[in-house]
Protein backbone atom coordinates (compact mmCIF):
# COMPACT_ATOMS: atom_id res chain seq x y z
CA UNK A 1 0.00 0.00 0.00
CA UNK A 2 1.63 3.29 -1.20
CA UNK A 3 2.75 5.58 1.71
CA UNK A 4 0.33 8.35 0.53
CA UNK A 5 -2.58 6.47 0.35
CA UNK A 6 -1.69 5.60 3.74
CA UNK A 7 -1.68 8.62 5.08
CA UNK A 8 -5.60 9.85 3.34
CA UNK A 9 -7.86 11.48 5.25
CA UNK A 10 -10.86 10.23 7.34
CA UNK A 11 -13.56 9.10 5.33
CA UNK A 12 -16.35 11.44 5.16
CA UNK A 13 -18.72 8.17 5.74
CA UNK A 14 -16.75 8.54 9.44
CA UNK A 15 -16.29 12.55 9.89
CA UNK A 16 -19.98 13.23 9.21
CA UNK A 17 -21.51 11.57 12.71
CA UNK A 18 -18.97 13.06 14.74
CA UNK A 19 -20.12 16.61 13.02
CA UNK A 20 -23.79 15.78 13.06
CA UNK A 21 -23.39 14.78 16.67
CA UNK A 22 -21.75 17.80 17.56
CA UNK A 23 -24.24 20.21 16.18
CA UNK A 24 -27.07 17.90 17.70
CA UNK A 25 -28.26 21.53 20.58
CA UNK A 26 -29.79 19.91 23.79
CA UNK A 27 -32.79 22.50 22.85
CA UNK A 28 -33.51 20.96 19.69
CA UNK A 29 -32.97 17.64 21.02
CA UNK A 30 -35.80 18.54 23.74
CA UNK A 31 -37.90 20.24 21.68
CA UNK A 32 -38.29 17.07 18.76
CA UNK A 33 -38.69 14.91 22.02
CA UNK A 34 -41.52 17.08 23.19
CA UNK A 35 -43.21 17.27 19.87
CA UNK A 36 -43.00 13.05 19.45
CA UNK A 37 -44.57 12.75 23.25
CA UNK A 38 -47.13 15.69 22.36
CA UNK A 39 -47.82 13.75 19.15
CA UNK A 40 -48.41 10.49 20.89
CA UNK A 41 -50.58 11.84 23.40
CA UNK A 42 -53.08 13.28 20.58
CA UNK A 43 -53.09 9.83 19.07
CA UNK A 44 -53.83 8.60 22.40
CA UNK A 45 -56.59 10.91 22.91
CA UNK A 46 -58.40 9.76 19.73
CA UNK A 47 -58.80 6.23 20.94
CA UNK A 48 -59.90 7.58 24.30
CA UNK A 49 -62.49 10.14 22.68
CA UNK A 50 -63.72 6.65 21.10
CA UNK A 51 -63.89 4.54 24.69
CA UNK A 52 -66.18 7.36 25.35
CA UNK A 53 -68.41 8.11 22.71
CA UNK A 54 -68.67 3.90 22.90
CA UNK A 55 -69.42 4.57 26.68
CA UNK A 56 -71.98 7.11 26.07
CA UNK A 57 -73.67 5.35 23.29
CA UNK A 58 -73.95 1.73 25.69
CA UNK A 59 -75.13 4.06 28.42
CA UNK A 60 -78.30 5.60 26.74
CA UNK A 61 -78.48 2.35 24.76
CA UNK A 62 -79.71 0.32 28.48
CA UNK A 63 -80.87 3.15 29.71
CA UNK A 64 -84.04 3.82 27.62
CA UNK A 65 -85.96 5.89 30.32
CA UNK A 66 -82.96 8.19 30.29
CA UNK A 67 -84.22 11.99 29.71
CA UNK A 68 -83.43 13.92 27.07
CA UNK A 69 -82.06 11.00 25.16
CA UNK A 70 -82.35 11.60 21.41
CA UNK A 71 -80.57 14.94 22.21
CA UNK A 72 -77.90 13.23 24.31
CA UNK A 73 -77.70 10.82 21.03
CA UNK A 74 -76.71 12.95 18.68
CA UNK A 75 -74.41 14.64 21.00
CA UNK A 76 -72.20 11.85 21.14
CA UNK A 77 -73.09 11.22 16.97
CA UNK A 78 -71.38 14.86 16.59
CA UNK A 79 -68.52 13.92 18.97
CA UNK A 80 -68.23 10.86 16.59
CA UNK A 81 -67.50 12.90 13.48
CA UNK A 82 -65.24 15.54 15.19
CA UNK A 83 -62.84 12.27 16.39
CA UNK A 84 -63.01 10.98 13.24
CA UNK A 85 -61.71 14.23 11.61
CA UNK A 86 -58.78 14.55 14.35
CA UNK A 87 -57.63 10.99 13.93
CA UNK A 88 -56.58 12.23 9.99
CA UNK A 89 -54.67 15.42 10.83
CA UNK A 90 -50.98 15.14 10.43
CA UNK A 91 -50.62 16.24 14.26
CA UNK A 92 -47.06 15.62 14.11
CA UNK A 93 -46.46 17.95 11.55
CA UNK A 94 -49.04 20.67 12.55
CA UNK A 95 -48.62 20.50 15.91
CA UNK A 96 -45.59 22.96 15.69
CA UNK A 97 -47.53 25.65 13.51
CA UNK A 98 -50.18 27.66 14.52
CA UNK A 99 -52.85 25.92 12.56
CA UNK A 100 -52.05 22.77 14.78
CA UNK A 101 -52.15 24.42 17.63
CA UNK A 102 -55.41 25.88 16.49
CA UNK A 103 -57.23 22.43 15.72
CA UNK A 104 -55.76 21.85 19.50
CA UNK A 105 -57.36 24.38 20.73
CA UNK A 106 -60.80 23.76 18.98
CA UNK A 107 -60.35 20.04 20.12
CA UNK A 108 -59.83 20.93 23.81
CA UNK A 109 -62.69 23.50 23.90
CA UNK A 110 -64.83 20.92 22.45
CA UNK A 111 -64.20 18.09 24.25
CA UNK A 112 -65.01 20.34 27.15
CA UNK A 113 -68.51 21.40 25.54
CA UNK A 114 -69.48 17.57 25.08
CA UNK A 115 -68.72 16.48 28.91
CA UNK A 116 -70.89 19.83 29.74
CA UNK A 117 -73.94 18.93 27.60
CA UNK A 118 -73.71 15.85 29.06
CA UNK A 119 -73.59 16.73 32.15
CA UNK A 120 -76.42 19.27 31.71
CA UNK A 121 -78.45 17.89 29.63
CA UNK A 122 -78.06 13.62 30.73
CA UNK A 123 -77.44 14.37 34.84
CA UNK A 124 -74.58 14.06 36.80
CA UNK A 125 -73.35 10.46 36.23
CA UNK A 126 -71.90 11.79 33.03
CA UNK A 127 -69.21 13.93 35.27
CA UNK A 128 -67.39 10.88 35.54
CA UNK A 129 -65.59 11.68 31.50
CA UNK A 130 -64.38 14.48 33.64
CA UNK A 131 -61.44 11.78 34.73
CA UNK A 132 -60.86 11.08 30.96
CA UNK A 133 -60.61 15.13 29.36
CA UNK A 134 -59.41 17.05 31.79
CA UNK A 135 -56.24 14.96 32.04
CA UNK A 136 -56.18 14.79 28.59
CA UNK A 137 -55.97 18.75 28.24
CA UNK A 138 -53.53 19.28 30.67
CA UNK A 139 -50.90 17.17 29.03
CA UNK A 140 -52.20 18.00 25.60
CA UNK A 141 -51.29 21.37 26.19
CA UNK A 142 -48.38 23.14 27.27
CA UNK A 143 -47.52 26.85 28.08
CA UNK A 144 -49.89 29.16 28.97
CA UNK A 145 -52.63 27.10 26.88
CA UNK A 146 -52.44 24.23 29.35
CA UNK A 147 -53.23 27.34 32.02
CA UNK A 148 -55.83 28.77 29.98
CA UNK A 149 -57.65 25.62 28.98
CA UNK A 150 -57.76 24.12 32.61
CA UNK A 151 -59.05 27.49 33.84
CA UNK A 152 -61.61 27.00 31.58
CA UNK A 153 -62.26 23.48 32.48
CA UNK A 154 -62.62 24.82 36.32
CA UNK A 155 -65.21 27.25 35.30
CA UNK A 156 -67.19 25.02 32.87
CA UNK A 157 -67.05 22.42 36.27
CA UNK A 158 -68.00 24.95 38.59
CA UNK A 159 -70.73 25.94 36.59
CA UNK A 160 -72.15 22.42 36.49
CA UNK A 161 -71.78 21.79 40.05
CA UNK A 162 -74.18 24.84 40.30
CA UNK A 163 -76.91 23.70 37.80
CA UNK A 164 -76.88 20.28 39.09
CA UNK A 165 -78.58 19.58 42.57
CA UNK A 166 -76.26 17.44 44.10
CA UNK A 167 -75.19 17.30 48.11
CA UNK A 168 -72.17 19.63 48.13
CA UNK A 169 -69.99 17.41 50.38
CA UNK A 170 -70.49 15.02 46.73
CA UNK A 171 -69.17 17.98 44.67
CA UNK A 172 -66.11 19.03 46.47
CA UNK A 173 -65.24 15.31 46.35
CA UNK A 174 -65.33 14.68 42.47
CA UNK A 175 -64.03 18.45 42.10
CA UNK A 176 -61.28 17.05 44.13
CA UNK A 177 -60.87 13.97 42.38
CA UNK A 178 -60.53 15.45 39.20
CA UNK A 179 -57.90 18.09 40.41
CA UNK A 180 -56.02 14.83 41.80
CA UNK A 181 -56.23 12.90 38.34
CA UNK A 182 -54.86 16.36 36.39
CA UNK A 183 -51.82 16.35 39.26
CA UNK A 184 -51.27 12.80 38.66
CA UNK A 185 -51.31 13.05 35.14
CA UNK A 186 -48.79 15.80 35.29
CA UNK A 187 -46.16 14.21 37.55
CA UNK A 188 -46.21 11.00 35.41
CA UNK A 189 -45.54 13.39 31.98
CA UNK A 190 -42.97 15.08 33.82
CA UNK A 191 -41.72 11.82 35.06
CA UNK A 192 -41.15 10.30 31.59
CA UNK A 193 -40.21 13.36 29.79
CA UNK A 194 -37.17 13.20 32.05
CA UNK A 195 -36.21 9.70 31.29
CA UNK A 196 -37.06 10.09 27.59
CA UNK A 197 -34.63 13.21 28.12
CA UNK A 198 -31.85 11.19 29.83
CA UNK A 199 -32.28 8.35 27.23
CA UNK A 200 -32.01 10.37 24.30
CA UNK A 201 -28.54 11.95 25.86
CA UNK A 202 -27.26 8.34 26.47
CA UNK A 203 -28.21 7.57 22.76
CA UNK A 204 -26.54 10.53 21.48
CA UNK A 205 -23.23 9.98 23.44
CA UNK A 206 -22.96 6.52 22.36
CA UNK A 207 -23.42 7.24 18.51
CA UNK A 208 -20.82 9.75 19.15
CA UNK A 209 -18.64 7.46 21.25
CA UNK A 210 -19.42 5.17 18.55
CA UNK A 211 -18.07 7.37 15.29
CA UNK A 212 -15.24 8.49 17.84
CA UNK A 213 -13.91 5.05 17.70
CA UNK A 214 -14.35 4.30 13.96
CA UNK A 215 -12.36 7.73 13.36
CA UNK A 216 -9.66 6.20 15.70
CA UNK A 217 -9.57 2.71 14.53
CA UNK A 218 -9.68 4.24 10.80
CA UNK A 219 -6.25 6.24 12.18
CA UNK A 220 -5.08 3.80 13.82
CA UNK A 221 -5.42 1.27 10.38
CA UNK A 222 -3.57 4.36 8.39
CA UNK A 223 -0.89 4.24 10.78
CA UNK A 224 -0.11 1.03 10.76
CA UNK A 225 -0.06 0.37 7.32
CA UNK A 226 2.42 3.46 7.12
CA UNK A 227 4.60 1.51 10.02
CA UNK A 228 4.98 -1.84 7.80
CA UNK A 229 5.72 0.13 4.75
CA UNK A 230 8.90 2.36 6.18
CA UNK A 231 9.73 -1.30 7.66
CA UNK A 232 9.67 -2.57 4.14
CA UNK A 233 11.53 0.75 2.82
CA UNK A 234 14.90 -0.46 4.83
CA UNK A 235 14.45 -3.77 3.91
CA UNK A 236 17.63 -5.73 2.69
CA UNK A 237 17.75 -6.58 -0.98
CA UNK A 238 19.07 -10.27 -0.11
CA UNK A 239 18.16 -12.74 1.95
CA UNK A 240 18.36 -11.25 4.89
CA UNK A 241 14.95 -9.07 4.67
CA UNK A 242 12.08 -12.07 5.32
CA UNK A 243 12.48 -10.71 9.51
CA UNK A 244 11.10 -8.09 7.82
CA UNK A 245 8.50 -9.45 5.71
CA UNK A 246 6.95 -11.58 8.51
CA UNK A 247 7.39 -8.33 10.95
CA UNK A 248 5.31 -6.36 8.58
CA UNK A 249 2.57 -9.00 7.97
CA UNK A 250 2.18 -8.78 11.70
CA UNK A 251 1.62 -5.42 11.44
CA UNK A 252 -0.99 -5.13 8.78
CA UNK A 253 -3.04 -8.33 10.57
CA UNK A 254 -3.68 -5.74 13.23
CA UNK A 255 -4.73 -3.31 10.80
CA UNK A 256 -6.93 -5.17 9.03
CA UNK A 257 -8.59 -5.29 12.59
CA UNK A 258 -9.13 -1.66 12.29
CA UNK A 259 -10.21 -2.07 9.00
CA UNK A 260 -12.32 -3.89 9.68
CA UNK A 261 -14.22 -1.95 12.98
CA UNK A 262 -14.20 1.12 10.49
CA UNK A 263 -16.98 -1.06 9.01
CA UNK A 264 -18.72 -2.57 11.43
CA UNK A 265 -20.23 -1.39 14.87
CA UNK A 266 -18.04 -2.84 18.08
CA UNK A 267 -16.60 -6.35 17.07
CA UNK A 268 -15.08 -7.71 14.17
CA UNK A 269 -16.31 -10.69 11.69
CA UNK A 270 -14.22 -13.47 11.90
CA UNK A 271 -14.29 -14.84 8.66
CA UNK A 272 -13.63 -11.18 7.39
CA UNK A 273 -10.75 -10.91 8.88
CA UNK A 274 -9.06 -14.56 8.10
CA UNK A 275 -10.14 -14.06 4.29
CA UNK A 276 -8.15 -10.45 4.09
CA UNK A 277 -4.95 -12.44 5.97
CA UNK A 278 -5.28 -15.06 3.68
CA UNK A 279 -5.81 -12.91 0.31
CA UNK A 280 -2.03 -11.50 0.75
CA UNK A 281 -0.62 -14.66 1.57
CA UNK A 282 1.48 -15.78 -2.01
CA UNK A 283 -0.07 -19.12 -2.12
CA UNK A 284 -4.21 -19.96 -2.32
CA UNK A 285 -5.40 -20.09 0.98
CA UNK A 286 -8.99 -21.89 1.43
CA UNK A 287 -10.96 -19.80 4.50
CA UNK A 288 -13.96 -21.81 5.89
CA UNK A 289 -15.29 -19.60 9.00
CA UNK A 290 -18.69 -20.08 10.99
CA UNK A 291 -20.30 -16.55 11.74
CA UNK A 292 -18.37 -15.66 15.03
CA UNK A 293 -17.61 -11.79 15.95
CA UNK A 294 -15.04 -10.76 18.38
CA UNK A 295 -14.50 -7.74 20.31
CA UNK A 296 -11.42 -5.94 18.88
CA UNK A 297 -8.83 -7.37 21.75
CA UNK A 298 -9.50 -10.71 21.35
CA UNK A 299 -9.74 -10.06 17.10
CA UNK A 300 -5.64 -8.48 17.26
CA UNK A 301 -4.76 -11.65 18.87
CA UNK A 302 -6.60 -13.68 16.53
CA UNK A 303 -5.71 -12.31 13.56
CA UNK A 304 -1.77 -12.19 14.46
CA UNK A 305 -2.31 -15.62 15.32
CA UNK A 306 -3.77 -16.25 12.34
CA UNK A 307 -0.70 -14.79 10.32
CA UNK A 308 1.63 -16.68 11.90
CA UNK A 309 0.05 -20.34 11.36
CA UNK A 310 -0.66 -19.47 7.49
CA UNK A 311 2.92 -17.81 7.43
CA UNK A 312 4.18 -21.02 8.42
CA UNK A 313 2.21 -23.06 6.31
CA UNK A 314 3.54 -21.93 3.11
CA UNK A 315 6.90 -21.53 4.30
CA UNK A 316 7.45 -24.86 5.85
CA UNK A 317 4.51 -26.71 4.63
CA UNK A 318 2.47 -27.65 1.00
CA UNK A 319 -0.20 -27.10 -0.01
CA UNK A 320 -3.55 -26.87 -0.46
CA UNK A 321 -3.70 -24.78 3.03
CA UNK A 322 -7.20 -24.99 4.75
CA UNK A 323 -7.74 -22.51 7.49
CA UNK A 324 -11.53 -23.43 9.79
CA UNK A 325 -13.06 -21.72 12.05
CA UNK A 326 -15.66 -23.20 14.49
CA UNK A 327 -17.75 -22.12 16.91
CA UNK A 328 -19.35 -23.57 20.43
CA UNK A 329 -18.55 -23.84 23.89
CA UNK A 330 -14.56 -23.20 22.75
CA UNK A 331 -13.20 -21.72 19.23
CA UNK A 332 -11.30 -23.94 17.60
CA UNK A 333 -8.99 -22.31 14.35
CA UNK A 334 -7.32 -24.81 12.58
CA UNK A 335 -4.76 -24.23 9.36
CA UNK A 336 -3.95 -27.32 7.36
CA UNK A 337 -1.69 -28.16 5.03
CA UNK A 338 -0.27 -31.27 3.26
CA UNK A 339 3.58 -30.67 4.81
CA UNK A 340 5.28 -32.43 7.11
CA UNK A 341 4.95 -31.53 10.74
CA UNK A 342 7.48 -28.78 11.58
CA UNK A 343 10.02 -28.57 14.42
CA UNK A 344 8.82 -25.95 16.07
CA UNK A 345 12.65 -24.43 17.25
CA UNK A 346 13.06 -24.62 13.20
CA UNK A 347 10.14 -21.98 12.81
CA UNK A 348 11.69 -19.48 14.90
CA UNK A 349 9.96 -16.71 16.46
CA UNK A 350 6.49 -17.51 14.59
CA UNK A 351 5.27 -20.56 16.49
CA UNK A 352 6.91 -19.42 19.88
CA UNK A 353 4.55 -15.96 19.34
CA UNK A 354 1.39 -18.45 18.60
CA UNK A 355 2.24 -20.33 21.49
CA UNK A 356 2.48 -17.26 24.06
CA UNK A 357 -0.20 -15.50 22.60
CA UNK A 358 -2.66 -18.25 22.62
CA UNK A 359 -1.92 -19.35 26.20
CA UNK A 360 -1.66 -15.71 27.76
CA UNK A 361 -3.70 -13.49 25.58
CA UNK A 362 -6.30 -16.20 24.35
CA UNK A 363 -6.55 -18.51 27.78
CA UNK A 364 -5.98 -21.74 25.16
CA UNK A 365 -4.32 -24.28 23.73
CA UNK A 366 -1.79 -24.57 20.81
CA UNK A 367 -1.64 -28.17 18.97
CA UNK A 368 0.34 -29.28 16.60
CA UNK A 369 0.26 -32.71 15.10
CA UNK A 370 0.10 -34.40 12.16
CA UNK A 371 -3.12 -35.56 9.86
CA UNK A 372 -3.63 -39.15 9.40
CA UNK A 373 -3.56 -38.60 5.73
CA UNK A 374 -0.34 -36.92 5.70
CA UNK A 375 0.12 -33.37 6.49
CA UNK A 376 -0.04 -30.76 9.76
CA UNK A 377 -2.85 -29.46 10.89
CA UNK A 378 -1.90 -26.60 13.33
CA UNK A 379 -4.75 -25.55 15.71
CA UNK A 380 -6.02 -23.08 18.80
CA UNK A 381 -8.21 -23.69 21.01
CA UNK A 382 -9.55 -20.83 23.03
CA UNK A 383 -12.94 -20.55 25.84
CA UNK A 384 -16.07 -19.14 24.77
CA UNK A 385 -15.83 -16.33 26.78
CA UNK A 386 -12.16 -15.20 25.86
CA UNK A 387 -14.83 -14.18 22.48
C-alpha cells in the first residue's frame, strides 16, 4: 500500500456523525422529544375520545328511560365525526404551527362542551368523562394554553356543580378527584419526559462514542499500514529481509482489525478478517469460518495468530492450506496443510509468538500434530468467553 494512500484522510462516511453529533443543541434535542410525546398523546386521545363516545352510546343504549335521550344521542353522533376528523390530521407535523395548535385548541374547547352537555343535559353520572378530558388537556397542552384551557375546564365544572342539585360534600369530592387525576397526570408526563430526556442523551453519546472510535480505529489502520511500509523501505535486498517481511505482515493483521471496525459497529467478523490475511498470503489459501464476531482485543490476537500459522504453512509446509473456524462452547482455528509436521525451534519466532499468545492473551491451547492422511494441521483452542 503506497505511503500516501496511507496517510488519506478520514472518510467522510466517518467525519460526518462526529459533526452531526456535535451540532445535535440539547434545545432541539428537547424540543423534537416534546413534539413526538405531544404527538403520541393526541393519538392517544383519539382512541380515548372513542372509549367514550362507545361509553356514552352503551349508556343511553340500556338506559331507555334516560331523559333527554335523542338529544344526548346525537351529541355523542357529533362527537363521533369531530374524532373521526382529528384521527386524519398530520398532528405531528401541525402540531408545531399555529394551525395545529389551532385544531388543539378547537379540540380541547370541544371536548369540554361535550362532557358539559352531558352533564347538563343527561345528569350528573356523566361527570365521571371528567377523569378522561381534563387529564387529557392538561398534558395536551403546554404553556400558557395548558393554564388557559384548565381554567376553563374549572369554570365550565364549577358551573355544572351549580346547575346540578347534588349534596355539596359530593361535589367538592369529584371536584377534588378530578384536580387529583390532572396532578397525577402531570407528575407522570414530567416523570417520563425526564427519562425520555436522559435516554435520548445516552443515545446521542454513544453514537458519538461510537463514530469516535471508527475515526480512531480508521487512524489507527492508516498508521499502521504506514509503520509496515517504512519497515519494508529499509528492507535488505538479499536474503536477509524475510524478519522483515513476517514483521510487517504482523503489522498489517492488526490493521486489518481496524479495518475492519471502520466497518462494522463494536466487534469484528471473523471470517472477514481470516479471508483479508489469507488474500495477501502468495499461495491460495482456502478460509472456511462459521459466523463468530469478536471484540477488537481478542480479534488483534486472533488475527496475528492467524498470520503466523498461514505464514508457516507456506513456508514450511504444502499445499492446499485450509484454514476453519468453528464455533461452540470453545473456538477452535485450525490451518492445514499437506507438509510435514514442523520442528517448532526450526520456525523461529512464529510458532513461539502463537504459542504465548494463545496461552496468555487467548486462555488456550496450541496443537500441533500431524493428519492421518499426511500433512499438519496446526490448531487453537480458546474458551467461549475469551470471544
Amino acid at each position: 500500500m503506497p505511503l500516501s494512500e496511507a496517510a488519506g484522510r478520514v472518510p467522510s462516511a466517518l467525519r460526518r456523525p462526529w459533526t452531526d453529533l456535535r451540532g445535535d443543541h440539547a434545545g432541539d434535542r428537547d424540543a423534537t422529544l416534546e413534539l413526538d410525546f405531544r404527538s403520541a398523546v393526541v393519538r392517544v386521545g383519539s382512541w380515548l375520545g372513542w372509549i367514550s363516545i362507545v361509553a356514552v352510546l352503551v349508556g343511553l343504549a340500556f338506559d331507555v328511560g334516560a331523559r333527554q335521550r335523542w338529544p344526548l344521542v346525537g351529541v355523542a353522533l357529533a362527537a363521533a365525526a369531530a374524532n373521526t376528523v382529528a384521527m386524519f390530521v398530520p398532528w405531528r407535523e401541525w402540531l408545531p404551527t399555529w394551525r395545529g395548535r389551532a385544531l388543539l385548541d378547537l379540540w380541547s374547547g370541544g371536548l369540554i362542551g361535550f362532557v358539559a352537555l352531558l352533564v347538563i343535559t343527561g345528569g350528573a353520572n356523566f361527570t365521571l368523562l371528567l377523569f378522561l378530558a381534563i387529564p387529557f388537556i392538561a398534558v395536551a397542552q403546554i404553556g400558557w394554553r395548558r393554564g388557559f384551557w384548565l381554567a376553563v375546564s374549572a369554570g365550565t365544572c364549577a358551573l355544572a356543580a351549580a346547575l346540578i342539585p347534588l349534596p355539596a360534600g359530593a361535589t367538592a369530592m369529584r371536584l377534588a378527584l378530578v384536580g387529583a387525576t390532572v396532578g397525577v397526570a402531570l407528575v407522570l408526563v414530567r416523570t417520563i419526559r425526564v427519562e425520555a430526556a436522559a435516554h435520548k442523551r445516552a443515545t446521542v453519546r454513544a453514537e458519538l462514542e461510537r463514530a469516535l472510535t471508527k475515526e480512531a480505529s480508521h487512524r489507527i489502520k492508516n498508521d499502521l499500514q504506514t509503520v509496515a511500509d517504512l519497515l519494508l523501505l529499509g528492507r535488505p535486498e538479499n536474503g536477509d529481509g524475510r524478519a522483515f517481511d513476517e514483521t510487517a505482515a504482523r503489522i498489517r493483521s492488526i490493521a486489518t482489525v481496524h479495518r475492519l471496525l471502520t466497518e462494522a459497529e463494536d466487534r469484528v467478523d471473523a471470517g472477514a478478517l481470516l479471508r483479508r490475511i489469507a488474500d495477501v498470503a502468495p499461495v491460495p489459501v482456502s478460509v472456511e469460518a462459521e459466523p463468530l464476531a469478536f471484540d477488537a482485543a481478542t480479534a488483534q490476537k486472533l488475527g496475528i495468530v492467524a498470520n503466523e500459522l498461514i505464514t508457516n504453512a507456506f513456508q514450511h509446509g504444502a499445499p492446499p492450506i485450509v484454514v476453519q473456524l468453528r464455533g461452540g462452547r470453545e473456538t477452535r482455528l485450525q490451518v492445514d496443510n499437506h507438509g510435514a509436521v514442523p520442528d517448532e525451534d526450526a520456525t523461529g519466532l512464529g510458532l513461539q509468538l502463537v504459542r504465548e499468545m494463545v496461552e496468555q492473551g487467548l486462555r488456550g491451547r496450541f496443537e500441533l500434530a500431524s493428519l492421518p492422511g499426511g500433512g499438519t494441521r496446526a490448531a487453537v483452542v480458546f474458551p467461549e468467553q475469551a470471544r
